[in-house]
Protein backbone atom coordinates (compact mmCIF):
# COMPACT_ATOMS: atom_id res chain seq x y z
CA UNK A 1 0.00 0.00 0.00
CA UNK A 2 2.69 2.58 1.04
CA UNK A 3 4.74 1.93 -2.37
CA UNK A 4 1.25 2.01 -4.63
CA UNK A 5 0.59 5.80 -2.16
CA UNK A 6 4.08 6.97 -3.12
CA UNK A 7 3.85 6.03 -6.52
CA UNK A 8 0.75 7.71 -7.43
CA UNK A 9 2.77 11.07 -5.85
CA UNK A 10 6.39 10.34 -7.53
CA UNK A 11 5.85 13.33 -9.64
CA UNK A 12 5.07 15.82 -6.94
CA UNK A 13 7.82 14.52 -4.70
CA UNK A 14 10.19 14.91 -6.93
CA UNK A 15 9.02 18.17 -8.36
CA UNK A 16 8.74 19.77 -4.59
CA UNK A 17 11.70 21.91 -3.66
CA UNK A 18 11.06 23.07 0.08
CA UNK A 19 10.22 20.90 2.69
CA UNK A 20 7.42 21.80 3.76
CA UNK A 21 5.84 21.19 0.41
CA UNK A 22 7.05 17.92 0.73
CA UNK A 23 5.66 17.16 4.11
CA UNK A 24 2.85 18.07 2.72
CA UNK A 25 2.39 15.66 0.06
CA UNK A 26 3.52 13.17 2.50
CA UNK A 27 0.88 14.04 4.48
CA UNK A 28 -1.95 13.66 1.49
CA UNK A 29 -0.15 9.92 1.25
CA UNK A 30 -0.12 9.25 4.71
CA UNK A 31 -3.78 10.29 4.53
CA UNK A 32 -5.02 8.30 1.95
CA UNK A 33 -3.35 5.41 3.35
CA UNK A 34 -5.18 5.69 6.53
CA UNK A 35 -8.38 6.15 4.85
CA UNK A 36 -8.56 3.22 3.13
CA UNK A 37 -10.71 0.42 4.32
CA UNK A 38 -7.97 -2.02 3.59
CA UNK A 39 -5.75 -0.60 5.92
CA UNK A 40 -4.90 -2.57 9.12
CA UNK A 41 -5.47 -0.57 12.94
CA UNK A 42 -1.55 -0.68 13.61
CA UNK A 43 -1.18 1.10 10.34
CA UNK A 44 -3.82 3.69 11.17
CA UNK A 45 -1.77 4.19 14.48
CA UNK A 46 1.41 4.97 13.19
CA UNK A 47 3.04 8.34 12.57
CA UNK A 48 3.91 10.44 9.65
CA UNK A 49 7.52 10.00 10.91
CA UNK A 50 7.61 6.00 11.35
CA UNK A 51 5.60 5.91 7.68
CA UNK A 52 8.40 7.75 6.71
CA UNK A 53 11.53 5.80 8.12
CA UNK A 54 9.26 2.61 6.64
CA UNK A 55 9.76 4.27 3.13
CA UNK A 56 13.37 5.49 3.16
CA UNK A 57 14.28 1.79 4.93
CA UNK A 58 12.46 0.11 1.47
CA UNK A 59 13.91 2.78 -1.04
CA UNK A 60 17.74 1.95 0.56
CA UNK A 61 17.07 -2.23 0.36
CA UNK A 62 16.16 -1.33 -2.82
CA UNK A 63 19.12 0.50 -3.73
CA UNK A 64 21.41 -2.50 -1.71
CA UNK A 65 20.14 -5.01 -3.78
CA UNK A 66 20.62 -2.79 -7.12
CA UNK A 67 24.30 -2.02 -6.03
CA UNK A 68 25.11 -5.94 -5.59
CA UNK A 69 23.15 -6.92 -9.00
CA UNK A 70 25.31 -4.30 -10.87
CA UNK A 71 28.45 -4.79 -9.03
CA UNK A 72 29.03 -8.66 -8.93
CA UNK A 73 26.24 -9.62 -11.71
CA UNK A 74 24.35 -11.47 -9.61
CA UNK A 75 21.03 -12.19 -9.86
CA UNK A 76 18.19 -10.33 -7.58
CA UNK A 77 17.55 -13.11 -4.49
C-alpha cells in the first residue's frame, strides 16, 4: 500500500523543492493510506515520521540489492 501511495505522488515529490511542500504531500499519502478500508489498525496508528523511516528503509534495500546486482552480476535473491 505505502509503495502504490508513493507512486501515485512520484511526480510531486520529486518536483517539490522546500520541505514543507514535501511534508505536505507526505501528508496527502499518509492520509489516503489511513483512509482506506484495507488498511490494518496498527497502520492507522502509526506516525507520519515511522511511515516515513518505513519508506526510506524500502527505497535503501532497494538501492542494496541494485548495487550488488550491478556490481558482482548477480542475480536479484
Amino acid at each position: 500500500m505505502l509503495i502504490e501511495e508513493v507512486g501515485k505522488q512520484q511526480n510531486a515529490l520529486q518536483r517539490a523543492k522546500d520541505p514543507r511542500e514535501k511534508g505536505q504531500i507526505w501528508d496527502k499519502i499518509i492520509a489516503n493510506m489511513q483512509s482506506s478500508e484495507i488498511a490494518s489498525i496498527v497502520l492507522k496508528e502509526r506516525t507520519k515520521t515511522s511511515i516515513q523511516q518505513k519508506w526510506d528503509s524500502l527505497l535503501q534495500k532497494y538501492r542494496d540489492i541494485k548495487d550488488k546486482i550491478s556490481s558482482t552480476g548477480e542475480e536479484a535473491i
